[in-house]
N, C-alpha and C. Protein backbone atom coordinates (compact mmCIF):
# COMPACT_ATOMS: atom_id res chain seq x y z
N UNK A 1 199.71 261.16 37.46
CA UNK A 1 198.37 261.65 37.18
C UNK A 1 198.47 262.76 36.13
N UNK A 2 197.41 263.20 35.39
CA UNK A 2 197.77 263.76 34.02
C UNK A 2 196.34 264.64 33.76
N UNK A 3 196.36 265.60 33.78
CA UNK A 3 195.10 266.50 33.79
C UNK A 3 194.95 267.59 32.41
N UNK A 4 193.46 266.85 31.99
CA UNK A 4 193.15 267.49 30.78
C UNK A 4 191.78 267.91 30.95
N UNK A 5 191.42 269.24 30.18
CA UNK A 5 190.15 269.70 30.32
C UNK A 5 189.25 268.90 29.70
N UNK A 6 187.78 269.34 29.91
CA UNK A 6 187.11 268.52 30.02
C UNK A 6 185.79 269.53 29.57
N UNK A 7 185.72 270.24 28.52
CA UNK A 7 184.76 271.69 28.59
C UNK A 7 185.33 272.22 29.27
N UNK A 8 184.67 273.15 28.89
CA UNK A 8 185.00 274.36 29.72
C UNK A 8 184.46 274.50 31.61
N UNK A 9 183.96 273.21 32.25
CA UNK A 9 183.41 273.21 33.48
C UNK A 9 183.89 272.12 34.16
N UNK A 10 185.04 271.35 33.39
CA UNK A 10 185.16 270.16 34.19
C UNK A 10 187.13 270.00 33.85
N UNK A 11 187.46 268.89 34.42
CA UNK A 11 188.75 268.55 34.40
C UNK A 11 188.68 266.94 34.10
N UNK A 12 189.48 266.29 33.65
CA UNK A 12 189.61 264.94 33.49
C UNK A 12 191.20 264.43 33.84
N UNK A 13 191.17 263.63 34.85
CA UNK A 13 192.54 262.98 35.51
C UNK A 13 192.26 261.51 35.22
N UNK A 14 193.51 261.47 34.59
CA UNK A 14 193.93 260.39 34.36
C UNK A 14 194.90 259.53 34.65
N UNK A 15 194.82 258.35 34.95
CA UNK A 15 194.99 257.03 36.04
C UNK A 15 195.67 256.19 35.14
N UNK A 16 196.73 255.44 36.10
CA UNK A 16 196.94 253.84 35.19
C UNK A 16 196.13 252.93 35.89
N UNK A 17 195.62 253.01 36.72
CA UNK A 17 194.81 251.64 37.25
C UNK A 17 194.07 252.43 38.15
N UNK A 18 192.53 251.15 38.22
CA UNK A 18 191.49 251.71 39.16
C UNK A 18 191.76 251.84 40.90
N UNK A 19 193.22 251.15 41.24
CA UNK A 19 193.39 251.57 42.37
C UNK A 19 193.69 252.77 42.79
N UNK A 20 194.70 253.63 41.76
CA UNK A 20 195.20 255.15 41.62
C UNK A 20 193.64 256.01 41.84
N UNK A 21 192.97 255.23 40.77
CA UNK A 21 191.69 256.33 41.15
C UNK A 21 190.81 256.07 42.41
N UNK A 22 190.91 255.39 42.86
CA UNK A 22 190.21 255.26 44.40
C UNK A 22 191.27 256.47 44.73
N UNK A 23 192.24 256.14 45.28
CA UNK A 23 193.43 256.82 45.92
C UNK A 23 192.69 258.65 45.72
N UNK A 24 192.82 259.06 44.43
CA UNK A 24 192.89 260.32 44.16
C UNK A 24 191.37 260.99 44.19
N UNK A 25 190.46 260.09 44.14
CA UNK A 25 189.27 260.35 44.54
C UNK A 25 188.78 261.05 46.06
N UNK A 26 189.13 259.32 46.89
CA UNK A 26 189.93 259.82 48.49
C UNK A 26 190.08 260.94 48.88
N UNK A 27 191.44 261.58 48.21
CA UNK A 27 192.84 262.33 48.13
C UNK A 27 191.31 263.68 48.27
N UNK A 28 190.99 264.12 46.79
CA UNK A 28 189.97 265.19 46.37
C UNK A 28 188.97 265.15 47.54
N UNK A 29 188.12 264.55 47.75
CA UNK A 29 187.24 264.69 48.74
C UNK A 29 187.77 265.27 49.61
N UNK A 30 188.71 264.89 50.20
CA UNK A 30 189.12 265.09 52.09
C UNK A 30 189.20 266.34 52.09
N UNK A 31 190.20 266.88 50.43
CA UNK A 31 190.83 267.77 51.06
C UNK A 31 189.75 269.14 50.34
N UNK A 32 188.46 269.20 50.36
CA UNK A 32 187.77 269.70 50.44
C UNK A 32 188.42 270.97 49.37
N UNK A 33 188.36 270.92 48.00
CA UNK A 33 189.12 272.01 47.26
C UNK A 33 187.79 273.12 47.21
N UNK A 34 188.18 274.37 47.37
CA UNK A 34 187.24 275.23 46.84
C UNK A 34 187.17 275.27 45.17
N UNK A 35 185.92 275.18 44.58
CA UNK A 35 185.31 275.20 43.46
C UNK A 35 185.16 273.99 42.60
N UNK A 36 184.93 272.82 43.33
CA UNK A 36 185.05 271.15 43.44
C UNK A 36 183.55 271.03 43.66
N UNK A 37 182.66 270.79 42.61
CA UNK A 37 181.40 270.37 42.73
C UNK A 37 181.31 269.15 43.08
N UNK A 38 181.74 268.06 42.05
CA UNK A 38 181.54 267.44 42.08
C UNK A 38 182.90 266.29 42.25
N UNK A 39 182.89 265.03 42.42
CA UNK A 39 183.90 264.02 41.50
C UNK A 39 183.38 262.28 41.92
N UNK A 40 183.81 262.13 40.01
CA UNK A 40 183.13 261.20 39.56
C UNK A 40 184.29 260.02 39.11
N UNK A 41 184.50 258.87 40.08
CA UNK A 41 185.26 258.10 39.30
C UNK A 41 184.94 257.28 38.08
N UNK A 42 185.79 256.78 37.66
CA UNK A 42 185.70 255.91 36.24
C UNK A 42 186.87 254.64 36.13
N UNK A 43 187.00 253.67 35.16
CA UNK A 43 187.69 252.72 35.40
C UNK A 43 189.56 253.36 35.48
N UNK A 44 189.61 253.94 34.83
CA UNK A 44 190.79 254.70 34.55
C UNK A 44 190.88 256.10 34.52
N UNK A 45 189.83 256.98 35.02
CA UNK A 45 189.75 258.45 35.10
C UNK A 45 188.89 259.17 35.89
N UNK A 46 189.22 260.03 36.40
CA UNK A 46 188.43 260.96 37.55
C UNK A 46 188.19 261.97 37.00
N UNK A 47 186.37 262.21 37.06
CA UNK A 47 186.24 263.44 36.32
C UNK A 47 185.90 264.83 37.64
N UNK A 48 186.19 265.62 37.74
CA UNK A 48 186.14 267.12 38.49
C UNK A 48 185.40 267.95 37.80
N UNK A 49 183.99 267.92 38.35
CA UNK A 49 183.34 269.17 37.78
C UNK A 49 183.94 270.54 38.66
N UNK A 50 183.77 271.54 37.93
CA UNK A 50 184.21 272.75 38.46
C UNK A 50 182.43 273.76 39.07
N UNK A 51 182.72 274.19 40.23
CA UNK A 51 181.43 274.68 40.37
C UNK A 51 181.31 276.19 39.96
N UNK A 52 180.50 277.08 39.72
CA UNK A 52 179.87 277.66 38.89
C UNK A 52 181.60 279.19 39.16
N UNK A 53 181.50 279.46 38.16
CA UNK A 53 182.50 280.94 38.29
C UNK A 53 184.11 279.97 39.09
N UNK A 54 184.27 278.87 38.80
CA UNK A 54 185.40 278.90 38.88
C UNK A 54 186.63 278.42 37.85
N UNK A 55 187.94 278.97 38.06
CA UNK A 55 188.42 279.31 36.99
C UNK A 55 189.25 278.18 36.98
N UNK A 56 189.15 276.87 35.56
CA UNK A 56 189.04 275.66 35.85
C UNK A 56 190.60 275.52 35.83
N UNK A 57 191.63 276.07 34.88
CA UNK A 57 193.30 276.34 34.84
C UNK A 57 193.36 276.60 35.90
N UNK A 58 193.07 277.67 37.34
CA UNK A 58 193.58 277.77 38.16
C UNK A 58 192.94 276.41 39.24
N UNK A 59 191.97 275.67 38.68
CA UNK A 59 191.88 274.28 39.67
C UNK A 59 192.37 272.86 39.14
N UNK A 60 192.90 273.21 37.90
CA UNK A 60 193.91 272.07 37.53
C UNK A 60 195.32 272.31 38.27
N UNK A 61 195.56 273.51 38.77
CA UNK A 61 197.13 273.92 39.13
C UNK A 61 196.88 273.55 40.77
N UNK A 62 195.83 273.29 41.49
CA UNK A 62 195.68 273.07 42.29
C UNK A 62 195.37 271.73 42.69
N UNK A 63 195.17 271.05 42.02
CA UNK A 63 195.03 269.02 42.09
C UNK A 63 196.35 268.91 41.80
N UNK A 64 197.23 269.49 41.24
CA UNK A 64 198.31 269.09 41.34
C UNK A 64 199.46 268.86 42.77
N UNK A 65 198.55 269.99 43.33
CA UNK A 65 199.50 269.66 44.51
C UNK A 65 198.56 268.68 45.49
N UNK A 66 197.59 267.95 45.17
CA UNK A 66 196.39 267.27 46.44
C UNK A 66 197.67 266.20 47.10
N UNK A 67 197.44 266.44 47.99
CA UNK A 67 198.31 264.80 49.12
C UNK A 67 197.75 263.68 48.24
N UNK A 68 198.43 262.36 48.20
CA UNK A 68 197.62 261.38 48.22
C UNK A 68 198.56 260.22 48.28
N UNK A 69 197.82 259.59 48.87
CA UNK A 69 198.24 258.18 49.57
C UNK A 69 197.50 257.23 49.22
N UNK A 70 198.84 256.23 48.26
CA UNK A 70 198.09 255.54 47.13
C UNK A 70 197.65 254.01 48.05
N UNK A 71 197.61 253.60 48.85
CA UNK A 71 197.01 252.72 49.75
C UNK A 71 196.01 253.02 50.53
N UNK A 72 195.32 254.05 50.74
CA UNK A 72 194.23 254.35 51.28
C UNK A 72 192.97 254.77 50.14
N UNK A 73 192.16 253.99 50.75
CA UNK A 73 190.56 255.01 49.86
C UNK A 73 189.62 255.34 50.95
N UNK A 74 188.86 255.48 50.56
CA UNK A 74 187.57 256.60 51.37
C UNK A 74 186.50 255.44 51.67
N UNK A 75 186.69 255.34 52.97
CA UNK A 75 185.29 254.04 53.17
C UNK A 75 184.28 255.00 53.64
N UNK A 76 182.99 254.31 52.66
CA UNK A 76 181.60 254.89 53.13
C UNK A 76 180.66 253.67 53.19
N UNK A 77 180.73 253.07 54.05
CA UNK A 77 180.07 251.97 54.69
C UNK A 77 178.63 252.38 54.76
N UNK A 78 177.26 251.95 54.17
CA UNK A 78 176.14 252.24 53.95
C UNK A 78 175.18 251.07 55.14
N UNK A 79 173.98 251.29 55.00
CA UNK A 79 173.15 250.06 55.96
C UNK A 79 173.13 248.63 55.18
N UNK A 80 174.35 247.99 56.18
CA UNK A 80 174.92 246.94 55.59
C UNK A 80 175.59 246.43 57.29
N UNK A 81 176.12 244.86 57.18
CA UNK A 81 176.62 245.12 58.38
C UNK A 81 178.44 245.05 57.72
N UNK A 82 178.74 245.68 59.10
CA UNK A 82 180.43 246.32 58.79
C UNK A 82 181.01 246.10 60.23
N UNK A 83 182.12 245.48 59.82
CA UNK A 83 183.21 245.30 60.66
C UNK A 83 184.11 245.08 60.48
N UNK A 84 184.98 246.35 61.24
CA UNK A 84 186.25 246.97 61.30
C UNK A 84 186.41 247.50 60.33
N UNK A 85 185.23 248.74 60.24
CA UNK A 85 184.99 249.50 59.00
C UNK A 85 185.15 248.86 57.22
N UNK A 86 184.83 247.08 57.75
CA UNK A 86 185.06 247.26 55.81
C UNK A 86 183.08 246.28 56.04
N UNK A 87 182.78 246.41 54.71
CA UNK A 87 181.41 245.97 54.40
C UNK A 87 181.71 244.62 54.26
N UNK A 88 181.51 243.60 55.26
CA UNK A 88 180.94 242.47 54.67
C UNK A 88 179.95 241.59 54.01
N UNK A 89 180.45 240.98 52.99
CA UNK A 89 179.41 240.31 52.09
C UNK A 89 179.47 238.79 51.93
N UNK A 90 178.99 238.29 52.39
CA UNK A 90 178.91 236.98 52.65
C UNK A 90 178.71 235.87 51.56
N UNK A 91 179.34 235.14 50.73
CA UNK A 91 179.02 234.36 49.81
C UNK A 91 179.22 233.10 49.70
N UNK A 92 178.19 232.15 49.27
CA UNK A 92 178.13 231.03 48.86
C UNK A 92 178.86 230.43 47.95
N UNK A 93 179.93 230.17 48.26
CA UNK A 93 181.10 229.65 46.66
C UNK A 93 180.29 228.50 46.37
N UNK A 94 180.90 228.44 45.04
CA UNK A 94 180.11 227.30 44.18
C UNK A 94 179.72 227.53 42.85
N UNK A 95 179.83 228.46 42.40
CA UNK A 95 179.57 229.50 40.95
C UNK A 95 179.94 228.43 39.90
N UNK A 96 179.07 228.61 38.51
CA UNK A 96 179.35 227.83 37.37
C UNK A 96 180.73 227.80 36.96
N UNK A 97 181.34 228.71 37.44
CA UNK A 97 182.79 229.17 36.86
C UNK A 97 183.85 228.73 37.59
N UNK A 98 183.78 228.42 39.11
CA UNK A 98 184.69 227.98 39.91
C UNK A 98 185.56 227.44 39.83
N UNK A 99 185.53 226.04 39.31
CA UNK A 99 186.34 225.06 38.64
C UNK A 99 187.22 225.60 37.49
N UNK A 100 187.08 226.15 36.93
CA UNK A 100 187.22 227.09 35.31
C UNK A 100 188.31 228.13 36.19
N UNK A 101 187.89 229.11 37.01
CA UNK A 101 188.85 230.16 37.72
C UNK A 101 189.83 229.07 38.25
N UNK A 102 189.51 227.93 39.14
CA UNK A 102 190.67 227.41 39.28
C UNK A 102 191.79 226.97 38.68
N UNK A 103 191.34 225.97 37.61
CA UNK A 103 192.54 225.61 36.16
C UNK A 103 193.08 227.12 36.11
N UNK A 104 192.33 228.43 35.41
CA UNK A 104 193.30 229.22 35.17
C UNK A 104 193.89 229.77 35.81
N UNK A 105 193.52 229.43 37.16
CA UNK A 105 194.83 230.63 38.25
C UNK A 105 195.47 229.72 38.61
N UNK A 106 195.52 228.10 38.59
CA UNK A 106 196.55 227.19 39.34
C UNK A 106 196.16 227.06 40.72
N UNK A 107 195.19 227.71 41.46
CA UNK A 107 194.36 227.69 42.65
C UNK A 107 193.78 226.66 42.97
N UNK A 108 192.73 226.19 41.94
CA UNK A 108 192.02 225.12 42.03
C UNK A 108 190.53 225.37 42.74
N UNK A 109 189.56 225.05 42.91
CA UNK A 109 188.61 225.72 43.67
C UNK A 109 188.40 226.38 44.65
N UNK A 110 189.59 225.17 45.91
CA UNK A 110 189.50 226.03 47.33
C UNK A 110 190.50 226.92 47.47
N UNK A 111 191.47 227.07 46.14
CA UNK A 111 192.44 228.34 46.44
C UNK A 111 191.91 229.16 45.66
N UNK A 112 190.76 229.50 45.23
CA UNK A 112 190.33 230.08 44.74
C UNK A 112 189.59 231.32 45.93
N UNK A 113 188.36 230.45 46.76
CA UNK A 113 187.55 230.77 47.59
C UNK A 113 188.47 231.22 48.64
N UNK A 114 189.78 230.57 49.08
CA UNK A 114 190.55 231.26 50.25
C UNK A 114 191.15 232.84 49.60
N UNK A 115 191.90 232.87 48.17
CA UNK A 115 192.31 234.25 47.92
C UNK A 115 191.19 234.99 47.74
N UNK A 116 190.12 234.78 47.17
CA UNK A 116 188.72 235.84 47.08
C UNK A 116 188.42 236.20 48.64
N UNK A 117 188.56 235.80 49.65
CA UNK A 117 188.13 236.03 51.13
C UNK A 117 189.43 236.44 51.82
N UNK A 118 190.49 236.32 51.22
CA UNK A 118 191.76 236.43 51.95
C UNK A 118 192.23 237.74 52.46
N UNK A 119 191.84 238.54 51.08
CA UNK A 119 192.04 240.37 51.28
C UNK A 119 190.94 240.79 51.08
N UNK A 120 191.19 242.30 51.63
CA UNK A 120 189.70 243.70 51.56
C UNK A 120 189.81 243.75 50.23
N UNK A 121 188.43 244.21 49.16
CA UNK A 121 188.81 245.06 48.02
C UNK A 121 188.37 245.97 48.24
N UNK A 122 188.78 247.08 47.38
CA UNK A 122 187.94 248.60 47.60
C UNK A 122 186.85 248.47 46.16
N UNK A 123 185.70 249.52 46.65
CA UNK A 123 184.84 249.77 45.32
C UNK A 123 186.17 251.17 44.46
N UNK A 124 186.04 250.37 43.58
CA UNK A 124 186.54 251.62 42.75
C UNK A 124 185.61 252.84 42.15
N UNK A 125 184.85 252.25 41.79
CA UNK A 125 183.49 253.14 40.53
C UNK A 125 182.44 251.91 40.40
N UNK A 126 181.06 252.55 40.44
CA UNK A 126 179.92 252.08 39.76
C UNK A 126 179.99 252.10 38.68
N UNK A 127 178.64 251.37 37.79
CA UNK A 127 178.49 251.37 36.48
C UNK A 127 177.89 249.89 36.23
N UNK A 128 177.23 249.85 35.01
CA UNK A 128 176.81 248.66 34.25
C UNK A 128 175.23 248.53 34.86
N UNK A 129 175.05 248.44 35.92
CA UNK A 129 173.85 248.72 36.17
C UNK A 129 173.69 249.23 38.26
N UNK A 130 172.42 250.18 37.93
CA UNK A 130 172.48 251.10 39.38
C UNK A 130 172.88 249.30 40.26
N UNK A 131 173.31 250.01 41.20
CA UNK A 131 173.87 249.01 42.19
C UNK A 131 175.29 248.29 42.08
N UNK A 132 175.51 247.92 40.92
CA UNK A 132 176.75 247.07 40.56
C UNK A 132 178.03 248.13 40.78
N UNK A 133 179.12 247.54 41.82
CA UNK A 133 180.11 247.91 41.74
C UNK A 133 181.32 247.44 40.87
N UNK A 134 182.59 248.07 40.38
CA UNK A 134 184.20 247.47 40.39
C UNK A 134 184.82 247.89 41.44
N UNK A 135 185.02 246.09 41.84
CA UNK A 135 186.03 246.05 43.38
C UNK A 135 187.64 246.05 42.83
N UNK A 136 188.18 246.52 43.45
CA UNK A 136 189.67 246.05 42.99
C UNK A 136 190.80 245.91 44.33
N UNK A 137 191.69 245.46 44.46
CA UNK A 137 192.82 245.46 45.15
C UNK A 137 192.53 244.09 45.73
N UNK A 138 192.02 243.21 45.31
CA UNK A 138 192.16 242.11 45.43
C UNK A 138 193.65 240.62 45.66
N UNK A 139 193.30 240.11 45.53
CA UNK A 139 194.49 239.45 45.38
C UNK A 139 194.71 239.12 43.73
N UNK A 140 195.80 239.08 43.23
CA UNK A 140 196.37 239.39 41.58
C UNK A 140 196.31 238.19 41.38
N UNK A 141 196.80 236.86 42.05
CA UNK A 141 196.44 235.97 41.11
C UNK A 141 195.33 235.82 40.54
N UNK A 142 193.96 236.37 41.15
CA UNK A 142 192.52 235.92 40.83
C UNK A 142 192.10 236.56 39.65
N UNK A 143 192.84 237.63 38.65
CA UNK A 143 193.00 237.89 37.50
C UNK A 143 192.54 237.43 36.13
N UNK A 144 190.87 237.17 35.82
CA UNK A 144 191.42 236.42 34.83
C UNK A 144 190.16 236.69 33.72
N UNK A 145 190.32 236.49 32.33
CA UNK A 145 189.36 236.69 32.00
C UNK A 145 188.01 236.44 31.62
N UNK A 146 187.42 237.59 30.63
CA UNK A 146 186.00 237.58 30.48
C UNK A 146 185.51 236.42 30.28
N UNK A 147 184.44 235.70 30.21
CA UNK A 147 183.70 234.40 29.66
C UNK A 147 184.38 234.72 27.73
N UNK A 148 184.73 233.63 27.53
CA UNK A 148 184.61 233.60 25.64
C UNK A 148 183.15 234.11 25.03
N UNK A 149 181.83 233.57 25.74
CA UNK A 149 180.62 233.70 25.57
C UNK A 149 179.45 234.18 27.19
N UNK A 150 179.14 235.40 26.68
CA UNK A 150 178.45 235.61 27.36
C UNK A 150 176.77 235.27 28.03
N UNK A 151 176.89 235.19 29.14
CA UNK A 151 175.32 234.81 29.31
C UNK A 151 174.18 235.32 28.95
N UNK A 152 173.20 235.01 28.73
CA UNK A 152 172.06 235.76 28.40
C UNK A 152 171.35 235.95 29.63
N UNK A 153 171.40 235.71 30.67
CA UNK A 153 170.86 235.88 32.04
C UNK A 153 171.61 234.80 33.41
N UNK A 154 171.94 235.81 33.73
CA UNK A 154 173.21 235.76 35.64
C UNK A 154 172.04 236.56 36.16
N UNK A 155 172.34 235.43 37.34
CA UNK A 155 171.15 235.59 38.30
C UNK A 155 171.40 236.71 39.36
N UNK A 156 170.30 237.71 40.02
CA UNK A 156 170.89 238.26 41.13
C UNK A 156 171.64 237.50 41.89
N UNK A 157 173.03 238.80 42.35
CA UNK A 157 173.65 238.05 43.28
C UNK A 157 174.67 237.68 42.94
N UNK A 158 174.73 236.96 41.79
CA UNK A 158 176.29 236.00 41.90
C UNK A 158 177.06 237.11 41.53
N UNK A 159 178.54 236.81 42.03
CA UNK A 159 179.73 237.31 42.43
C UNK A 159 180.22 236.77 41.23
N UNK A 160 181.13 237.39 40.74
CA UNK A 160 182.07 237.39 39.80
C UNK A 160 183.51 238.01 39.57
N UNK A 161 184.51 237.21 38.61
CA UNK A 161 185.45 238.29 38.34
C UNK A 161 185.58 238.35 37.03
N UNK A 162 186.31 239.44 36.77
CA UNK A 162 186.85 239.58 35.22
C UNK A 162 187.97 240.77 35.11
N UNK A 163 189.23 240.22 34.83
CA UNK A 163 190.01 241.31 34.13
C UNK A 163 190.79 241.29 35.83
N UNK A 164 190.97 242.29 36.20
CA UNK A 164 191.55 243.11 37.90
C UNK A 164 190.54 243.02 38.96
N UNK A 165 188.88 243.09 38.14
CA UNK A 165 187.62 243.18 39.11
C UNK A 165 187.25 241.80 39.68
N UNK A 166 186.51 242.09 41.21
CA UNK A 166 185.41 241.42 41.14
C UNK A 166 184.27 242.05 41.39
N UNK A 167 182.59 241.50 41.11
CA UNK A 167 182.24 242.20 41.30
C UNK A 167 180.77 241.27 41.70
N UNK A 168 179.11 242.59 41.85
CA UNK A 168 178.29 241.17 42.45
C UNK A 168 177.01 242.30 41.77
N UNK A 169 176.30 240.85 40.70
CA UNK A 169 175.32 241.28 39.29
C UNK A 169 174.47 242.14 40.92
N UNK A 170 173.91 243.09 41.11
CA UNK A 170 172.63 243.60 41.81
C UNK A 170 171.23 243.16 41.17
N UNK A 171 170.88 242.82 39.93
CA UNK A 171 170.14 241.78 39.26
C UNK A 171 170.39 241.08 38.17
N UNK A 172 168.96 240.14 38.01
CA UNK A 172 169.14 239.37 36.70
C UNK A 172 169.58 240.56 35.52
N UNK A 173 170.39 239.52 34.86
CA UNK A 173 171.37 240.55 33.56
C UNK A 173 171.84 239.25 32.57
N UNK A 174 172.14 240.20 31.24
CA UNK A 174 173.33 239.51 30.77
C UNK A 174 174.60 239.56 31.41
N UNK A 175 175.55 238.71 31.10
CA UNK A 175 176.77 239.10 31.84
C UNK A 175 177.81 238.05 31.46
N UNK A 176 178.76 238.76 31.23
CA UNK A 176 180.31 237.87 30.80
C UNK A 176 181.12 237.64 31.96
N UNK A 177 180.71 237.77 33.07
CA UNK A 177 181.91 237.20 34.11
C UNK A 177 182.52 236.22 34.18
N UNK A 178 183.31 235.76 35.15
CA UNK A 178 183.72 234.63 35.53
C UNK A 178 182.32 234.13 37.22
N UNK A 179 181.64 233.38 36.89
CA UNK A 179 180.88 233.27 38.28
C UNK A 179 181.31 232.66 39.43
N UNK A 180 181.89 232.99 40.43
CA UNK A 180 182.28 231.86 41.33
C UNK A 180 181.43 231.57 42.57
N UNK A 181 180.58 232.11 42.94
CA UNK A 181 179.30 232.37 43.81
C UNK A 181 178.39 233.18 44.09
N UNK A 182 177.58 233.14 44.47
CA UNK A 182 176.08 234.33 45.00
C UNK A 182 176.23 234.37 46.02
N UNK A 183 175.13 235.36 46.77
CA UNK A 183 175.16 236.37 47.53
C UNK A 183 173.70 236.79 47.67
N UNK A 184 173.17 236.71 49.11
CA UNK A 184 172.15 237.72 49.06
C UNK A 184 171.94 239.09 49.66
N UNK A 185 172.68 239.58 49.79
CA UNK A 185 173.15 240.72 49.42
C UNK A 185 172.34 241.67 48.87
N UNK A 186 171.87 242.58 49.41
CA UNK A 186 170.93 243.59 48.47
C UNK A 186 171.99 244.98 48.32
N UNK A 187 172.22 244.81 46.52
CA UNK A 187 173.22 245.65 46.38
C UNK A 187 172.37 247.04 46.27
N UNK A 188 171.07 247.05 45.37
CA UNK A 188 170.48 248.23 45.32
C UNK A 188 169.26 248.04 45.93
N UNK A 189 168.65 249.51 46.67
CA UNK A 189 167.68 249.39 47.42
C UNK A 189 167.16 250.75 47.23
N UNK A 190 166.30 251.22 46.86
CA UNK A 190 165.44 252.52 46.65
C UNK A 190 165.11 252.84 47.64
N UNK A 191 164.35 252.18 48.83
CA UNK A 191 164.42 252.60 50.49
C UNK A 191 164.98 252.44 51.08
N UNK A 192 166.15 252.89 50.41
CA UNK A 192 167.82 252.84 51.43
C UNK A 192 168.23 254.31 51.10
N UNK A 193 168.74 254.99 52.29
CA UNK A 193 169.59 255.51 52.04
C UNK A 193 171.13 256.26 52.08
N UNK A 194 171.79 255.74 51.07
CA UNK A 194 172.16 255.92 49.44
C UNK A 194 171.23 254.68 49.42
N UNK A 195 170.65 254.17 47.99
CA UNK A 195 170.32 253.46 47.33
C UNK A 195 171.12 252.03 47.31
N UNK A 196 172.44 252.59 46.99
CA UNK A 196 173.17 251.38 46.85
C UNK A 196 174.40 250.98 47.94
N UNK A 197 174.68 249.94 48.07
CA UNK A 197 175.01 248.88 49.34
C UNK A 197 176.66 249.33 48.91
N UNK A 198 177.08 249.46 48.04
CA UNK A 198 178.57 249.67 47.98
C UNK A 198 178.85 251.01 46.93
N UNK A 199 179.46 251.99 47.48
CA UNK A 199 179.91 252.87 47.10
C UNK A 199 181.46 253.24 46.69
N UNK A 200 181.89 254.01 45.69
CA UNK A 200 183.61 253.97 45.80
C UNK A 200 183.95 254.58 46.90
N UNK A 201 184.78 254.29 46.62
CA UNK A 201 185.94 253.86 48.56
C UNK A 201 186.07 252.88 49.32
N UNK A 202 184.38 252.39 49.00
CA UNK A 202 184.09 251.67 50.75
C UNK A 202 184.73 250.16 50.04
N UNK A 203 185.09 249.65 51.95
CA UNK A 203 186.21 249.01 51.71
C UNK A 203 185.07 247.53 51.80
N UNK A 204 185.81 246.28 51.18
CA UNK A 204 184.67 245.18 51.53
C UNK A 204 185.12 243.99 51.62
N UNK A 205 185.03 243.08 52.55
CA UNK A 205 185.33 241.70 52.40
C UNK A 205 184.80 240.86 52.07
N UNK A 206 184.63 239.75 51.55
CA UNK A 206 183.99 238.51 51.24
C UNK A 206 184.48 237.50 52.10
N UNK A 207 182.89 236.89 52.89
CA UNK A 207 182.74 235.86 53.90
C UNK A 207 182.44 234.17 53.46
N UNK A 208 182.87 233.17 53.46
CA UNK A 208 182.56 232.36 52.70
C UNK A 208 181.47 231.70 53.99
N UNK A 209 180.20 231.44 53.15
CA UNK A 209 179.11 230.83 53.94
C UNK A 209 179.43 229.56 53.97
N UNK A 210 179.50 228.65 55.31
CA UNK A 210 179.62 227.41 55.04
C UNK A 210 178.06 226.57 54.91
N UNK A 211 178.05 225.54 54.11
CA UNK A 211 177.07 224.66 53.66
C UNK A 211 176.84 223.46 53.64
């Protein structure tokens, strides 16, 4: 981990992968630092606001020593149903892309749908739009990339991967994923609260609906 200022009010840590930053996110929270406003993950960096009058060199010298335990993240399980503390999300395989993820992972469709359901992922960081998470710690073969051409509209719901992620559109969008199924799933909800159905940390499985 590698810590550079950030203004004069913040710190910026930097990650090789979005699992490190779950981890150190985790790590920061728990251990409750004095003069820690805020922290904000990112695909590859954790930003640390510093809260007001504190002296940000002497709270970079202090993340240096945070515990952290790079297999654990911070589950915050929201009104959703959950069991055995991870969020399940239930999906309909069958996505335009399915067939397509299979050729390229050597999976084939139904080894596709068994490794996407097989392990927990964690949310790493939001972004792209309110609601939408990046899951990661998935299983590695399912790796793969962006669409060549992107859609002009992915429907709420469908589940996707791309790159290390998977992840699930919260609405109609453009979108370059890989699609392998939907979900109804309400990722964002304004009379919820938090708003949104998956937060970083929280841990989540995918249920395959049978049909």
């Amino acid at each position: 981990m590698r810590v550079r200022p950030y203004g004069d009010r913040a710190l910026i840590l930097d990650m090789d992968d979005a699992g490190e930053v779950v981890s150190w996110v985790s790590a920061i929270r728990e251990a409750r630092l004095p003069g820690v406003a805020d922290v904000v993950p990112a695909a590859r960096t954790v930003l640390v606001a510093a809260a007001d009058g504190t002296d940000v060199g002497a709270l970079a010298a202090v993340l240096q020593h945070v515990e952290v335990d790079p297999g654990r993240g911070e589950a915050e399980p929201s009104a959703a149903e959950v069991r055995d503390d991870e969020i399940v999300i239930r999906v309909e395989y069958g996505g335009p892309d399915l067939g397509d993820v299979g050729e390229l992972t050597g999976l084939g469709p139904d080894g596709v749908v068994a490794a996407h359901t097989a392990t927990s992922w964690r949310v790493a960081f939001g972004g792209f739009a309110p609601g939408f998470a990046y899951l990661v710690g998935g299983d590695p073969r399912l790796q793969v990339p962006r669409r060549h051409t992107a859609r002009t509209s992915v429907p709420s719901g469908a589940v996707g991967l791309a790159g290390e992620y998977s992840g699930i559109y919260p609405r109609p969008s453009p979108g370059g994923w890989q699609l392998i199924g939907t979900t109804d799933a309400v990722l964002w909800d304004l009379d919820r609260d938090p708003p949104a159905l998956l937060r970083p940390g929280a841990t989540v499985r995918f249920e395959a609906v049978r049909v």
